[in-house]
PDB file of N, CA and C in Angstrom:
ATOM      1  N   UNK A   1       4.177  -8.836  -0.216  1.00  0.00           N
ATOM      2  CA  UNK A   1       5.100  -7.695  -0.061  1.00  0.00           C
ATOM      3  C   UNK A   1       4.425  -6.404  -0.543  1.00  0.00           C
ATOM      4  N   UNK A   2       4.311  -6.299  -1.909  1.00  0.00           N
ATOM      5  CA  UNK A   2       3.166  -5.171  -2.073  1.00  0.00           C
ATOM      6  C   UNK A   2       2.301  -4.575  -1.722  1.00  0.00           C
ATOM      7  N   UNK A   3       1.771  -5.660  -1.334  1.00  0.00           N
ATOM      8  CA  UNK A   3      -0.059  -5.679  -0.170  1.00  0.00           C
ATOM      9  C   UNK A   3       0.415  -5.064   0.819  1.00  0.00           C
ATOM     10  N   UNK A   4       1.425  -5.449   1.780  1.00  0.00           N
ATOM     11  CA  UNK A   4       1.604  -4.852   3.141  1.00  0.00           C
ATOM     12  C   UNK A   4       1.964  -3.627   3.029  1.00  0.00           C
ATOM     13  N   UNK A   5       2.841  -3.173   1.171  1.00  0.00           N
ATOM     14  CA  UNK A   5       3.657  -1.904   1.854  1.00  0.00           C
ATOM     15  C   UNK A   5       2.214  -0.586   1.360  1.00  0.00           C
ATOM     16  N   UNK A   6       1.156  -1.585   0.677  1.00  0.00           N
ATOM     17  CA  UNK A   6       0.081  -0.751   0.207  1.00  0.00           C
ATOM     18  C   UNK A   6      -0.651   0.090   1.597  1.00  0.00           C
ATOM     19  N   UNK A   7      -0.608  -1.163   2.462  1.00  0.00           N
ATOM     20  CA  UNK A   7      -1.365  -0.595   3.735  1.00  0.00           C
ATOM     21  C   UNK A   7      -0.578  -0.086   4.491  1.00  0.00           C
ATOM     22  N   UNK A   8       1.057  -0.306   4.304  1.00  0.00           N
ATOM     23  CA  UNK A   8       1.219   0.886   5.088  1.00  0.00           C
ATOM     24  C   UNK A   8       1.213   2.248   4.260  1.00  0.00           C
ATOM     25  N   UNK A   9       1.277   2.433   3.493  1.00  0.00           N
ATOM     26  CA  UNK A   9       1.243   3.782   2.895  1.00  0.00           C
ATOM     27  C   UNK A   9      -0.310   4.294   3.206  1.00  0.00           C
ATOM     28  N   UNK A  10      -1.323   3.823   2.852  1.00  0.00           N
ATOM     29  CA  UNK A  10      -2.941   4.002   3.193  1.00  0.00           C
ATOM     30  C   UNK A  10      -2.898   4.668   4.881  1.00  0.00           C
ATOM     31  N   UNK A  11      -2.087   3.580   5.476  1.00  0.00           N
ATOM     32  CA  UNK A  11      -2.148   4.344   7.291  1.00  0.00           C
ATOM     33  C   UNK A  11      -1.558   5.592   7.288  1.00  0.00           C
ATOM     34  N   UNK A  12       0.125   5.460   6.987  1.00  0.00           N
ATOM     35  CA  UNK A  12       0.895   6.766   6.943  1.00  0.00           C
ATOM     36  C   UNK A  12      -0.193   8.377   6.002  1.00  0.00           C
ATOM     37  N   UNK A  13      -0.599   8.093   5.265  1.00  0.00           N
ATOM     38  CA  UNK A  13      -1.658   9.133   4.958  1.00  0.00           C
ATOM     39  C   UNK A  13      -2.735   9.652   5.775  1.00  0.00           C
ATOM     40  N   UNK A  14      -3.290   8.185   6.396  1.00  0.00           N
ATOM     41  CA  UNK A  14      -4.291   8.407   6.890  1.00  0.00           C
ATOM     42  C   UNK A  14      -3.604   9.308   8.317  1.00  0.00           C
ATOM     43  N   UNK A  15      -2.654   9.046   9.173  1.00  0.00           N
ATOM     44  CA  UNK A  15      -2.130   9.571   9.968  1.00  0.00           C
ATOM     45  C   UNK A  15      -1.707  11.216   9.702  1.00  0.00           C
ATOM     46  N   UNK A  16      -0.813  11.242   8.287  1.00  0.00           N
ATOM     47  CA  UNK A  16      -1.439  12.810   7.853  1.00  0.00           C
ATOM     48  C   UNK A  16      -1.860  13.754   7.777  1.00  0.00           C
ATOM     49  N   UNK A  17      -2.936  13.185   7.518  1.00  0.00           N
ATOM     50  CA  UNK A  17      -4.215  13.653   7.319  1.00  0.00           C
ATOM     51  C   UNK A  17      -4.753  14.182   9.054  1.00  0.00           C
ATOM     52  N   UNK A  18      -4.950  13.266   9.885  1.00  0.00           N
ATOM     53  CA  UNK A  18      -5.142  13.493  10.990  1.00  0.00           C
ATOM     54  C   UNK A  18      -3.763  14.522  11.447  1.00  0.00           C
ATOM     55  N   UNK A  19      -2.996  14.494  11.536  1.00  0.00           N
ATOM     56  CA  UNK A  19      -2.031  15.641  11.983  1.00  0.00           C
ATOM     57  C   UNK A  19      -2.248  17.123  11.098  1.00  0.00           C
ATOM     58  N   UNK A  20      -2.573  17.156  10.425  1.00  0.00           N
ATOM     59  CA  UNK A  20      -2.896  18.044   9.298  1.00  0.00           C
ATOM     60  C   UNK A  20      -4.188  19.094   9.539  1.00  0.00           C
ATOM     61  N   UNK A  21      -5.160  18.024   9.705  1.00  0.00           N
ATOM     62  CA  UNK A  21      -6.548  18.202  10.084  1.00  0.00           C
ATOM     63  C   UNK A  21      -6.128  19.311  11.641  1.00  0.00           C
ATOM     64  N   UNK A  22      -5.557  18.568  12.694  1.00  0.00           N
ATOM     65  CA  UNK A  22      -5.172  18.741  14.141  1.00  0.00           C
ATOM     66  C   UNK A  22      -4.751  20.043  13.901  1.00  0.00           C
ATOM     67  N   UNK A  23      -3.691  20.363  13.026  1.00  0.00           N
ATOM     68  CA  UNK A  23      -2.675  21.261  12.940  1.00  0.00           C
ATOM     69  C   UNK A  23      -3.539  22.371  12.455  1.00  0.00           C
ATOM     70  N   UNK A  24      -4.798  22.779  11.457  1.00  0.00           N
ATOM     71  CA  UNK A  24      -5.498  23.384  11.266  1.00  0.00           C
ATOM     72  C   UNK A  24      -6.405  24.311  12.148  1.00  0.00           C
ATOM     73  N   UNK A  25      -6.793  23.034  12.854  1.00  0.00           N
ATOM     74  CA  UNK A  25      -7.911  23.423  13.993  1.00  0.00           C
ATOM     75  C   UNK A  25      -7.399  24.307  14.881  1.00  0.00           C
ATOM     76  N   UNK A  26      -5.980  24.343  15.314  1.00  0.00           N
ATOM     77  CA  UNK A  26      -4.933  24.751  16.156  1.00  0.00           C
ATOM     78  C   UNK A  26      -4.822  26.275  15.961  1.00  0.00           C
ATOM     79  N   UNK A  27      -4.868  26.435  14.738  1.00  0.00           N
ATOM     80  CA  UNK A  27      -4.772  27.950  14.473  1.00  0.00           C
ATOM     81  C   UNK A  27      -5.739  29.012  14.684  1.00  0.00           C
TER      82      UNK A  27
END
């Protein structure tokens, strides 16, 4: 249970990050 909700939190960041990154470049 832990383990899984570890990796999802690790993705949801990592996804973030990539929208973030995206959202930067944009400007």
């Amino acid at each position: 249970m832990l383990n899984s909700l570890k990796i999802v939190l690790t993705f949801i960041v990592h996804v973030v990050e990539e929208v973030l990154t995206f959202d930067i470049c944009n400007l």
